[in-house]
C-alpha atoms as a PDB file:
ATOM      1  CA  UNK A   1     -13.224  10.765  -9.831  1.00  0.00           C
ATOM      2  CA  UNK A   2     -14.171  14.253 -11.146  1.00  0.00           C
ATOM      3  CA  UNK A   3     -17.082  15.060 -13.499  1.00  0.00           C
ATOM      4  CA  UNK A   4     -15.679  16.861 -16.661  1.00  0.00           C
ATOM      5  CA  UNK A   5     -17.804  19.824 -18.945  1.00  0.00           C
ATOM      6  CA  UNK A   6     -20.299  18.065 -20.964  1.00  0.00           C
ATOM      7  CA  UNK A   7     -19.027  20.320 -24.064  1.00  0.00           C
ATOM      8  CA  UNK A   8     -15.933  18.745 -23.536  1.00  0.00           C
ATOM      9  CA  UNK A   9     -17.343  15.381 -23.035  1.00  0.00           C
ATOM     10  CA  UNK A  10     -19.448  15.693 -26.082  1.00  0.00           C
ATOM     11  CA  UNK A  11     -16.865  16.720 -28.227  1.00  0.00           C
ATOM     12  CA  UNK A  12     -14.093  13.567 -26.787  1.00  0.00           C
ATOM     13  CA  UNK A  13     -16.856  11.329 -27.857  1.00  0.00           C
ATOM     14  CA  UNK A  14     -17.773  12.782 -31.044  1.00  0.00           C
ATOM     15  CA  UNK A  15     -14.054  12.889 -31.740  1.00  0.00           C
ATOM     16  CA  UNK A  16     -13.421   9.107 -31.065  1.00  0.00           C
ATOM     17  CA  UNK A  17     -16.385   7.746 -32.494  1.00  0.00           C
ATOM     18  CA  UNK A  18     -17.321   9.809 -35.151  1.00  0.00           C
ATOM     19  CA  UNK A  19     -14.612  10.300 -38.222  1.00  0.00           C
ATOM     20  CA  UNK A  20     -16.355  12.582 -40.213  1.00  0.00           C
ATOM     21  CA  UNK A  21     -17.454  15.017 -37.191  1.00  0.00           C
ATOM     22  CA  UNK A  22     -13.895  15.983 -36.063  1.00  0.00           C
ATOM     23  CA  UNK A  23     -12.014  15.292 -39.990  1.00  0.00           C
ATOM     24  CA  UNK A  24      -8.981  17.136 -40.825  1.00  0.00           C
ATOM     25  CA  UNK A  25     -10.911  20.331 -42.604  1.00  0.00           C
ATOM     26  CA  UNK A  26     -12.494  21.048 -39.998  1.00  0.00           C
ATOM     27  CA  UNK A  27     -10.558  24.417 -39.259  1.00  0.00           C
ATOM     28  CA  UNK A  28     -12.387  25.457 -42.490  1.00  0.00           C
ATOM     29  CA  UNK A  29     -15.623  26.462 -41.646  1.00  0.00           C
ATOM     30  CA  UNK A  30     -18.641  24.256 -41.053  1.00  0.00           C
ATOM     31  CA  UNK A  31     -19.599  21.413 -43.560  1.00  0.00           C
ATOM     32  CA  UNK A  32     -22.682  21.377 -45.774  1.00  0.00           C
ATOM     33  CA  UNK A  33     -22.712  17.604 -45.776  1.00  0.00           C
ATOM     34  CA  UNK A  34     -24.142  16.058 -42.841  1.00  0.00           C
ATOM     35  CA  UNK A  35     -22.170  14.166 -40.374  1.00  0.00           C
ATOM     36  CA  UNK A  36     -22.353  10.430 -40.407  1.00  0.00           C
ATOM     37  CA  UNK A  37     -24.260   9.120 -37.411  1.00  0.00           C
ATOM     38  CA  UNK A  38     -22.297   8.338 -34.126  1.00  0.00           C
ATOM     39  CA  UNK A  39     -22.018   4.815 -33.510  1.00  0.00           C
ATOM     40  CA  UNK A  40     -20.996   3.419 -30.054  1.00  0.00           C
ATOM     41  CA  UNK A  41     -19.095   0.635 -29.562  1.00  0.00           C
ATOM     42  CA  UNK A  42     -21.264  -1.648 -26.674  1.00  0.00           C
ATOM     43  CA  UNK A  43     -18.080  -3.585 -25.894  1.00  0.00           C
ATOM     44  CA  UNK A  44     -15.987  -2.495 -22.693  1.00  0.00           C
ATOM     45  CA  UNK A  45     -12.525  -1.325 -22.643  1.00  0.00           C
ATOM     46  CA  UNK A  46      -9.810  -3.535 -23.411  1.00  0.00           C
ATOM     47  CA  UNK A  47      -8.217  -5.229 -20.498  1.00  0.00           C
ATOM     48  CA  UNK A  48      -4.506  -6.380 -19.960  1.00  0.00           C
ATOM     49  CA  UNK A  49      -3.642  -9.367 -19.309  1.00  0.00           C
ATOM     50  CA  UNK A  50      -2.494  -8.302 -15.096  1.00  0.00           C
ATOM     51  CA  UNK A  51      -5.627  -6.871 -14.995  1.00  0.00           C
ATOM     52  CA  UNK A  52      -7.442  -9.446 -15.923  1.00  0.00           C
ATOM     53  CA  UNK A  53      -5.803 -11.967 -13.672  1.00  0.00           C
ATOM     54  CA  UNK A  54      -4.784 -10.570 -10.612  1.00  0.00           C
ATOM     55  CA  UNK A  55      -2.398 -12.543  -8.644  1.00  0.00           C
ATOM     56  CA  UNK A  56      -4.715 -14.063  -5.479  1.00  0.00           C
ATOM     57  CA  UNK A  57      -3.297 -12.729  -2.461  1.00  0.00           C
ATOM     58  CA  UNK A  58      -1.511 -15.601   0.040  1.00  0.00           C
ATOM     59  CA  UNK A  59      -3.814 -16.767   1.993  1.00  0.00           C
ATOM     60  CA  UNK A  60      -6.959 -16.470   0.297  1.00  0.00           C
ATOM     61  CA  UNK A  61      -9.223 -19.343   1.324  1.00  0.00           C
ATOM     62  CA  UNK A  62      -7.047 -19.733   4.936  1.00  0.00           C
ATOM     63  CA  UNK A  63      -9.014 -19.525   8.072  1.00  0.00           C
ATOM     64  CA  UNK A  64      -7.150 -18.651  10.634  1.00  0.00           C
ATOM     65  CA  UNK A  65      -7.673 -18.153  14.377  1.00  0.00           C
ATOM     66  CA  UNK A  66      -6.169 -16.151  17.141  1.00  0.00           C
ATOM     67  CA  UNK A  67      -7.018 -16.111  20.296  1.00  0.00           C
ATOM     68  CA  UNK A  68      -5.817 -13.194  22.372  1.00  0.00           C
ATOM     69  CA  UNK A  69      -5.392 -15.077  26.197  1.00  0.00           C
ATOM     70  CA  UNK A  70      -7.320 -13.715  29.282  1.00  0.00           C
ATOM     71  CA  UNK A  71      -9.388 -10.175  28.640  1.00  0.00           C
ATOM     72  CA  UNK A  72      -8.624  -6.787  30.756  1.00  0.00           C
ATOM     73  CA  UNK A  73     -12.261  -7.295  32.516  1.00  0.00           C
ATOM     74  CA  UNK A  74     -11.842 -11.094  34.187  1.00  0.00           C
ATOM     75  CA  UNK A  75     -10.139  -9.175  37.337  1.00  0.00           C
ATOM     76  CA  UNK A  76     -13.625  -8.135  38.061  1.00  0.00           C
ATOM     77  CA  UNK A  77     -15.779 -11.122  38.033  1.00  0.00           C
ATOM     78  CA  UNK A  78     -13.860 -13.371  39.951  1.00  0.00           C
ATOM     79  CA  UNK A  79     -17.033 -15.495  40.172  1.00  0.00           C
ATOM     80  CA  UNK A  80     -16.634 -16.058  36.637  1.00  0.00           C
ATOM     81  CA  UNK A  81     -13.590 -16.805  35.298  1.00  0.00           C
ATOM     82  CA  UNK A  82     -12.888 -19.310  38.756  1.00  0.00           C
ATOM     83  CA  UNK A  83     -15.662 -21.707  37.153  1.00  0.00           C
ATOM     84  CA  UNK A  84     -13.565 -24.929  37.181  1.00  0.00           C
ATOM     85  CA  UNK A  85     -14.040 -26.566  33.658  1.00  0.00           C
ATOM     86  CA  UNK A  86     -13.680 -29.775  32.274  1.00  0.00           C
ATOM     87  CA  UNK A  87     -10.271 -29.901  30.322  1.00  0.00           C
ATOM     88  CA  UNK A  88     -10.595 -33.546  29.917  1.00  0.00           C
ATOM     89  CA  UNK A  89      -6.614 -34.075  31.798  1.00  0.00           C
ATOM     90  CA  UNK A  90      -8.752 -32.253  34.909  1.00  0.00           C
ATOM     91  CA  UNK A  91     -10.483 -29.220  35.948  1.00  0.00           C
ATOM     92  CA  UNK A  92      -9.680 -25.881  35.668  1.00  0.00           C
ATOM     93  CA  UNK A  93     -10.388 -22.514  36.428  1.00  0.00           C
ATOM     94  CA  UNK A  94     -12.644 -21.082  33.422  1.00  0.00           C
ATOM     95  CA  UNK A  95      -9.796 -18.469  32.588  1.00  0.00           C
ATOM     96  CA  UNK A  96      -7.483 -16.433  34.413  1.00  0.00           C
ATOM     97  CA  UNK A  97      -6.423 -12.936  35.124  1.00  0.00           C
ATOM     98  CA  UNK A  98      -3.253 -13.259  33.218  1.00  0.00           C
ATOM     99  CA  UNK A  99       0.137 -11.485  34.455  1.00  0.00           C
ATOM    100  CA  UNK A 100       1.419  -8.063  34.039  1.00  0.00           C
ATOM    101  CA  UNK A 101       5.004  -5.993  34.055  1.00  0.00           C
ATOM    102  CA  UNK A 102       6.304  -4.873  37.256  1.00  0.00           C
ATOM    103  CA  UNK A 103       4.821  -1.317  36.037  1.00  0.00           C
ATOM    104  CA  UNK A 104       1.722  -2.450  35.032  1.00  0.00           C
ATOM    105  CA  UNK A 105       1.964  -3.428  31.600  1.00  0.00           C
ATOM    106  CA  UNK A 106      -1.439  -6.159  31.627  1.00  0.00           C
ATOM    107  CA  UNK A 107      -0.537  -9.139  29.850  1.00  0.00           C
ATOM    108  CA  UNK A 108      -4.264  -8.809  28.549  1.00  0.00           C
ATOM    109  CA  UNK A 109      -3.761  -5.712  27.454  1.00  0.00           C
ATOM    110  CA  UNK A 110      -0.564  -6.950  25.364  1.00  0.00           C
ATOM    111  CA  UNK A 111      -2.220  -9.586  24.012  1.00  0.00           C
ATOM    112  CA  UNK A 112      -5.067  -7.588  22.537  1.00  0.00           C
ATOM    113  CA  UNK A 113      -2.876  -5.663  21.278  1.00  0.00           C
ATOM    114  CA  UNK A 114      -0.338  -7.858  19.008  1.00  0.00           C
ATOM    115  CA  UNK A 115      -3.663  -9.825  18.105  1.00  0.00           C
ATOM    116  CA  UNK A 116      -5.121  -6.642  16.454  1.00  0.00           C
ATOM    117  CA  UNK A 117      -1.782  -6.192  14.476  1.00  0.00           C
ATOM    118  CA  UNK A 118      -1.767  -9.427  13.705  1.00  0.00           C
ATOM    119  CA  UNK A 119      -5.209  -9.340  12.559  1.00  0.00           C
ATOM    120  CA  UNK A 120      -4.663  -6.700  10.006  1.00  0.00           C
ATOM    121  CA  UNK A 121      -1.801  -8.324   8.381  1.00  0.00           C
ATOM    122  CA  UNK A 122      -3.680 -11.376   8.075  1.00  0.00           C
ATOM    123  CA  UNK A 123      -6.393  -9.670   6.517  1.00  0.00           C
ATOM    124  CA  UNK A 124      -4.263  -7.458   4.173  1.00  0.00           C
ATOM    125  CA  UNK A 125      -2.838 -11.144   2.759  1.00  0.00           C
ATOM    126  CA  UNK A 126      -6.569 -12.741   2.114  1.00  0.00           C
ATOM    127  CA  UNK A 127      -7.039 -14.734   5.145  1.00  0.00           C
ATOM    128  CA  UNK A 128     -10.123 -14.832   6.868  1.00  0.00           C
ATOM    129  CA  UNK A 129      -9.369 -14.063  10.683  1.00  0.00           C
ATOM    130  CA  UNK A 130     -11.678 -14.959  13.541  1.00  0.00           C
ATOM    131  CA  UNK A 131     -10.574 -13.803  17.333  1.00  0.00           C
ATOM    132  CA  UNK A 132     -12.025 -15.454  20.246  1.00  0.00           C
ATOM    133  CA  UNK A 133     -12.552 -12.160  21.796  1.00  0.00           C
ATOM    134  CA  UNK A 134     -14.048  -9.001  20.247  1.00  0.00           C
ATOM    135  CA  UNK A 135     -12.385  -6.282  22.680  1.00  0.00           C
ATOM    136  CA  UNK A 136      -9.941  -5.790  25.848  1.00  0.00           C
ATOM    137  CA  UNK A 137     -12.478  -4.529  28.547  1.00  0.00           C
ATOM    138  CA  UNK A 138     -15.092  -7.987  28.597  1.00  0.00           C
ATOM    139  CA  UNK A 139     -14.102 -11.497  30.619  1.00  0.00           C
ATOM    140  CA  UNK A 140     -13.418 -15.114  29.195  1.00  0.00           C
ATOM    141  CA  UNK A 141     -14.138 -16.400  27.437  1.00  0.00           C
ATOM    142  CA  UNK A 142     -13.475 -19.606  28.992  1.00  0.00           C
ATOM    143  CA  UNK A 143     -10.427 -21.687  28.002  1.00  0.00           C
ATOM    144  CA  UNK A 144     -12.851 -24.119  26.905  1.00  0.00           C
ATOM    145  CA  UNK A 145     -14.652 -21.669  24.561  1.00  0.00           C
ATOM    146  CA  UNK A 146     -11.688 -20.544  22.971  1.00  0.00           C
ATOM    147  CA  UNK A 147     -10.737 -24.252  21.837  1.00  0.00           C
ATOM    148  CA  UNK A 148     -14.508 -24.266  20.222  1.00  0.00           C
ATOM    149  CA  UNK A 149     -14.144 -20.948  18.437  1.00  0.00           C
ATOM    150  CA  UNK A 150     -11.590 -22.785  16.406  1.00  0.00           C
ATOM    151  CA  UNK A 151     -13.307 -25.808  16.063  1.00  0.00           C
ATOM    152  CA  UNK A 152     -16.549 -23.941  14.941  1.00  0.00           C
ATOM    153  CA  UNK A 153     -14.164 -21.960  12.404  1.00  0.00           C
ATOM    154  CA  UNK A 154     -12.864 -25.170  11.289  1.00  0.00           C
ATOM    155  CA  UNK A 155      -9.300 -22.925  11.179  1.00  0.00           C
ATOM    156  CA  UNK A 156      -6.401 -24.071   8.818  1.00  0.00           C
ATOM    157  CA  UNK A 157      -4.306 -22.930  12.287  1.00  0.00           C
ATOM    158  CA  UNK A 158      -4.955 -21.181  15.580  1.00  0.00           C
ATOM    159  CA  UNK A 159      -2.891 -19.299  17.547  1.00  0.00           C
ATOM    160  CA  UNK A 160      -2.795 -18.717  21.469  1.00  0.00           C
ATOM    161  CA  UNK A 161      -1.106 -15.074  21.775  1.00  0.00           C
ATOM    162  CA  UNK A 162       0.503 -14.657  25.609  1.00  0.00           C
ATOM    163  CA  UNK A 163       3.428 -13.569  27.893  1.00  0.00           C
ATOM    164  CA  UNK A 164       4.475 -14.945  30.903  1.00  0.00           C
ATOM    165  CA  UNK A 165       5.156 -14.155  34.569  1.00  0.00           C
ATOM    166  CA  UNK A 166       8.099 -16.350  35.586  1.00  0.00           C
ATOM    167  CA  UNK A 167      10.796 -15.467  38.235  1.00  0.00           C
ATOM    168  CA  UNK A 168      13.077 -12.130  37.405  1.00  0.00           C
ATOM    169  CA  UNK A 169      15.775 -13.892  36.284  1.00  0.00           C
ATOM    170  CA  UNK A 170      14.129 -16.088  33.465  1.00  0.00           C
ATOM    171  CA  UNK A 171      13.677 -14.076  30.403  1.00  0.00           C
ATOM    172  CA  UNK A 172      13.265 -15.240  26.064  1.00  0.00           C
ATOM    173  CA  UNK A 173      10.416 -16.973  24.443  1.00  0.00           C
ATOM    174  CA  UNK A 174       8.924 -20.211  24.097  1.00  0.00           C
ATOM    175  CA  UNK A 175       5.901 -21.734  21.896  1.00  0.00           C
ATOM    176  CA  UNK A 176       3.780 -24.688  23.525  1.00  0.00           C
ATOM    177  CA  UNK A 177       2.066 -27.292  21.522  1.00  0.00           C
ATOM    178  CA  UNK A 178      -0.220 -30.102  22.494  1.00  0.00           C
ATOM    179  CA  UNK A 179       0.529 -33.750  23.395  1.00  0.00           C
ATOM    180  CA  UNK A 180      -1.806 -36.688  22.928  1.00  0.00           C
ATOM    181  CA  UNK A 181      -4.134 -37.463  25.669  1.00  0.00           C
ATOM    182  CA  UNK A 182      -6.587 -39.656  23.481  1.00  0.00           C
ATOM    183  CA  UNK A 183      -8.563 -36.616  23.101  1.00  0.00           C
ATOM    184  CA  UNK A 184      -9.810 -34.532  20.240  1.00  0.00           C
ATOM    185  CA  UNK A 185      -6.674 -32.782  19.662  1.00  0.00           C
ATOM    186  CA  UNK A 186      -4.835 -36.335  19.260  1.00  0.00           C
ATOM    187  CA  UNK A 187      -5.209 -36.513  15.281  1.00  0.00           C
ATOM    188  CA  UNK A 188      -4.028 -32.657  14.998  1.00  0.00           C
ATOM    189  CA  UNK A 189      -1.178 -33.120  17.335  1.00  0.00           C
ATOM    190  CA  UNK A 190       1.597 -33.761  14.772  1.00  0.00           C
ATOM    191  CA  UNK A 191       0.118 -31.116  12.781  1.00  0.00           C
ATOM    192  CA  UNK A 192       0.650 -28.272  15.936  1.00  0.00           C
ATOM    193  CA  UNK A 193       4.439 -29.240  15.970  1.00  0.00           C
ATOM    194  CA  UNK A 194       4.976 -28.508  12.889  1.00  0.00           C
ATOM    195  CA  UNK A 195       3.381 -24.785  13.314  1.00  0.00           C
ATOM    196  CA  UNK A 196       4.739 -24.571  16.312  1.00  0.00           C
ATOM    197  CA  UNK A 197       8.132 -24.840  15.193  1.00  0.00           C
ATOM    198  CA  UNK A 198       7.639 -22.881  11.968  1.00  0.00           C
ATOM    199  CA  UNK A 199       6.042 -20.104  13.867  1.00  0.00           C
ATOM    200  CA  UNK A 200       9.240 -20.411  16.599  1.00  0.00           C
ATOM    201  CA  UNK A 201      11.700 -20.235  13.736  1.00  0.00           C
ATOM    202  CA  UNK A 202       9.659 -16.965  12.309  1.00  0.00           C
ATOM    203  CA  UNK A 203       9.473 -15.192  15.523  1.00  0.00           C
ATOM    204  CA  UNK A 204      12.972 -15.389  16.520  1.00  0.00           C
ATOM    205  CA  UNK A 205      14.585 -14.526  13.294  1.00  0.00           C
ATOM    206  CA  UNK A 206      11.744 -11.723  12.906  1.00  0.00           C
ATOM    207  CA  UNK A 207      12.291  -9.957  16.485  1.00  0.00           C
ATOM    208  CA  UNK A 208      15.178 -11.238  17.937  1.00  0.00           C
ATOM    209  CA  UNK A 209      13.841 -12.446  21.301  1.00  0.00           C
ATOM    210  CA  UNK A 210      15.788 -15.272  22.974  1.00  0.00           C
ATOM    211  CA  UNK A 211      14.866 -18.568  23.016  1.00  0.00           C
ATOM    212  CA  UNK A 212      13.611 -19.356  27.043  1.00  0.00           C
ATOM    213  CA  UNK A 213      16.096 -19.613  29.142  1.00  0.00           C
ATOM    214  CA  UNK A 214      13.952 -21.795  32.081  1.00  0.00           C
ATOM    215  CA  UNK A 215      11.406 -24.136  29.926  1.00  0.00           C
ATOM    216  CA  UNK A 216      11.195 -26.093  27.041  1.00  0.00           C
ATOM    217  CA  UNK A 217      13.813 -27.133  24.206  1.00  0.00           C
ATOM    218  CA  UNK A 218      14.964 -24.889  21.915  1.00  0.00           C
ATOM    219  CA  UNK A 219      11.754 -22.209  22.617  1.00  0.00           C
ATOM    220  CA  UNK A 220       9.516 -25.663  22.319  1.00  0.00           C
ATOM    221  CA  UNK A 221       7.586 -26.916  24.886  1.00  0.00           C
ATOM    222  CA  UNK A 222       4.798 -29.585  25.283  1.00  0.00           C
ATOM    223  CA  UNK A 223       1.663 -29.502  27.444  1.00  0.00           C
ATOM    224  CA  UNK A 224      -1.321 -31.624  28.414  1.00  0.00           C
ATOM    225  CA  UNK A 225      -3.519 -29.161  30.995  1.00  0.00           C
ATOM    226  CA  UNK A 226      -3.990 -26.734  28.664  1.00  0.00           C
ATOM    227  CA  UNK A 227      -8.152 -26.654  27.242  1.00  0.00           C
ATOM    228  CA  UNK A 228      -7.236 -24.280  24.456  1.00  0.00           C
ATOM    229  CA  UNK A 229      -5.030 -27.308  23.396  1.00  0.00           C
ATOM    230  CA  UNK A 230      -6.655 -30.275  24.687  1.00  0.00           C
ATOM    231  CA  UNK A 231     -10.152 -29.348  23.202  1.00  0.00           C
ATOM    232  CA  UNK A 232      -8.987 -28.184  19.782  1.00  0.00           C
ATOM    233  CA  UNK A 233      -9.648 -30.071  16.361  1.00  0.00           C
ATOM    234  CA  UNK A 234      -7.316 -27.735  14.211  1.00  0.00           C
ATOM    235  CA  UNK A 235      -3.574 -27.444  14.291  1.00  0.00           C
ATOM    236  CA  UNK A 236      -3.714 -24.731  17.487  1.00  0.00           C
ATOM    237  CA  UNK A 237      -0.224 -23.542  19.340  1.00  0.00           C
ATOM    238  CA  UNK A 238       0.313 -20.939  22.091  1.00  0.00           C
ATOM    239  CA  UNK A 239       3.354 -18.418  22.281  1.00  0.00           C
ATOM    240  CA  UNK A 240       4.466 -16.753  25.024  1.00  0.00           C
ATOM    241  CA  UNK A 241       6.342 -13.904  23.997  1.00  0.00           C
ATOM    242  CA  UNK A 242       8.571 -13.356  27.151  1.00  0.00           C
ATOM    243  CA  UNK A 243       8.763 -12.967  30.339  1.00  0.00           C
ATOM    244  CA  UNK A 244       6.920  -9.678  31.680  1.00  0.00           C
ATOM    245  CA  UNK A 245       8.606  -9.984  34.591  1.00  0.00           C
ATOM    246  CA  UNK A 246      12.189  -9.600  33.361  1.00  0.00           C
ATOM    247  CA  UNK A 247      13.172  -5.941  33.121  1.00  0.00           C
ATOM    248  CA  UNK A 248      14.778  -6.451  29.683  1.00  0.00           C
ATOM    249  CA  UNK A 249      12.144  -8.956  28.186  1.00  0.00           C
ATOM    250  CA  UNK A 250       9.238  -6.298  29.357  1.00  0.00           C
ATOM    251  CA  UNK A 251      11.293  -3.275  27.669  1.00  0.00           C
ATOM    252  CA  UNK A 252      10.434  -5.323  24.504  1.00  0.00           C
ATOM    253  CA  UNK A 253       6.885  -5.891  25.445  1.00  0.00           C
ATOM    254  CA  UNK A 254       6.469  -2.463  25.816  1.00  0.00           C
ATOM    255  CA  UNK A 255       7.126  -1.347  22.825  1.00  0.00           C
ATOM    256  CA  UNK A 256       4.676  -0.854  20.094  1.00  0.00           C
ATOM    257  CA  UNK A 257       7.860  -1.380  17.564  1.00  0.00           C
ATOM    258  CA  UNK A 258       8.430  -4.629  18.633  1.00  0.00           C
ATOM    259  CA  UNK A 259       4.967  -5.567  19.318  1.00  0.00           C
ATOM    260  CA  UNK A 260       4.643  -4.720  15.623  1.00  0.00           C
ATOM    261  CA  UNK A 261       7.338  -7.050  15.249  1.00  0.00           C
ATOM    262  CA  UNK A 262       6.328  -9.581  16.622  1.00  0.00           C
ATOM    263  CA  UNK A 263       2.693  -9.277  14.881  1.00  0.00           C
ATOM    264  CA  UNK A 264       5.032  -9.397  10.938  1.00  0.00           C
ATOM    265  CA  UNK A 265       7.200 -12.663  12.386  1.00  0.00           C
ATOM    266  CA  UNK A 266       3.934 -14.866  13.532  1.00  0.00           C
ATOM    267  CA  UNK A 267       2.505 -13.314  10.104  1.00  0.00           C
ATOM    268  CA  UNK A 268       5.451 -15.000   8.131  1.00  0.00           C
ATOM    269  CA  UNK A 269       5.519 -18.364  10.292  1.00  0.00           C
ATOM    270  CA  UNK A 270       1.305 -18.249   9.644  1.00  0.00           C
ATOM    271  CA  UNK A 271       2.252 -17.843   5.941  1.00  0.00           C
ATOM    272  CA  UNK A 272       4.877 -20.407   5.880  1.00  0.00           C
ATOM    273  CA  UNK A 273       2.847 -23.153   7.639  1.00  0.00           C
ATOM    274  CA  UNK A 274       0.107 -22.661   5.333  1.00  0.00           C
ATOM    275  CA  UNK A 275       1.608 -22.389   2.438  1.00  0.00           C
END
């Protein structure tokens, strides 16, 4: 904000505090009486009523999670991310590489980016957002980590983002939730279906991505070898966006439109769930 004169300043004070310094006569020469003294109000401005209570955004008080799979460095330390870990179903590797379009396209790389997007829309709508990875160009964390990022944030939900790799010929969407496997995810579990489904319904209203065409029900499936499931104590769900190996899914992938797309639709299912 600028800085105005300080005549003029002087003068807009003198002129709303003080009657007798700014009267009607004074275009008649200068007064022999002398002015009152200037009194200043100590109370504030008035407010309105808007202003004084400002709608809270959405999801103030939400903590939410995502976890943005693989990282574009775990190609490099193979001797990392094959560290079999306890998933309590069985071992598995630590993490994986992840897939990548037939041009290139890492899946890592896509799910960095539609978890920074998301990220900022979160934000922008009060949540508190935590990511389970800070960049795209470190390794792991380990599937087992990622489950205890969430449970550390004690999250209201946590989301998984992905893509696949299936055959050519597959292509659409599908959301995977956790099944019971008298673990820690157990009392959460009917909580996941229901933001897995809200966030399916979002996503394929919002971008217009198929439902799978070669797994799960409806976009829905269920799983029991996955840590980032099996380990999590907060309603936590993994999407796989499409397939990255299906020319027409990966044109979607591709583009930073839809990718922003995508990032508004799992905003609204986020929004919906919580709500």
């Amino acid at each position: 904000m600028s800085r105005r004169p300080v005549i003029a300043a002087a003068t807009l004070a003198l002129c709303g505090f003080g009657a007798v310094a700014c009267g009607g006569a004074a275009g008649a020469g200068t007064s022999s009486e002398a002015a009152a003294p200037l009194r200043v109000s100590k109370e504030g401005p008035a407010h309105t009523a808007s202003e004084a209570a400002a709608p809270a955004k959405p999801l103030t008080g939400k903590v939410i999670v995502i976890d943005p799979g693989h990282n574009g460095g775990n190609y490099k330390h193979p001797e990392i991310i094959n560290k079999q870990v306890n998933v309590l179903t069985k071992w598995k590797a630590c993490d994986t590489t992840g897939t990548a379009t037939n041009d290139g396209y890492s899946e890592a790389a896509f799910n960095w980016d539609v978890s920074r997007r998301l990220t900022k829309i979160l934000r922008a709508r009060g949540a508190t957002v935590k990511l389970t990875r800070s960049n795209n160009t470190g390794v792991g964390p380990c599937i087992t980590q990622r489950a205890a990022i969430g449970n550390a944030a004690k999250a209201d939900a946590a989301i998984s983002i992905h893509a696949d790799g299936a055959a050519t010929g597959s292509h659409g969407f599908h959301v995977i939730m956790p099944k019971k496997i008298n673990g820690p995810v157990d009392p959460v579990v009917a909580e996941s279906r229901r933001l897995g489904i809200t966030v399916r319904n979002a996503m394929h209203s919002g971008t217009g991505m198929a439902y799978s065409t070669y797994i799960g029900s409806k976009a829905l499936d269920y799983r029991s070898d996955l840590g980032g499931l099996n380990l999590s104590e907060v309603p936590k769900i993994f999407i796989e966006s499409g397939n990255m190996r299906n020319a027409g899914d990966a044109a979607k992938l591709k583009s930073a439109a839809w990718r922003q797309k995508l990032a508004e639709s799992l905003a609204k299912g986020l929004q919906t769930y919580l709500k």
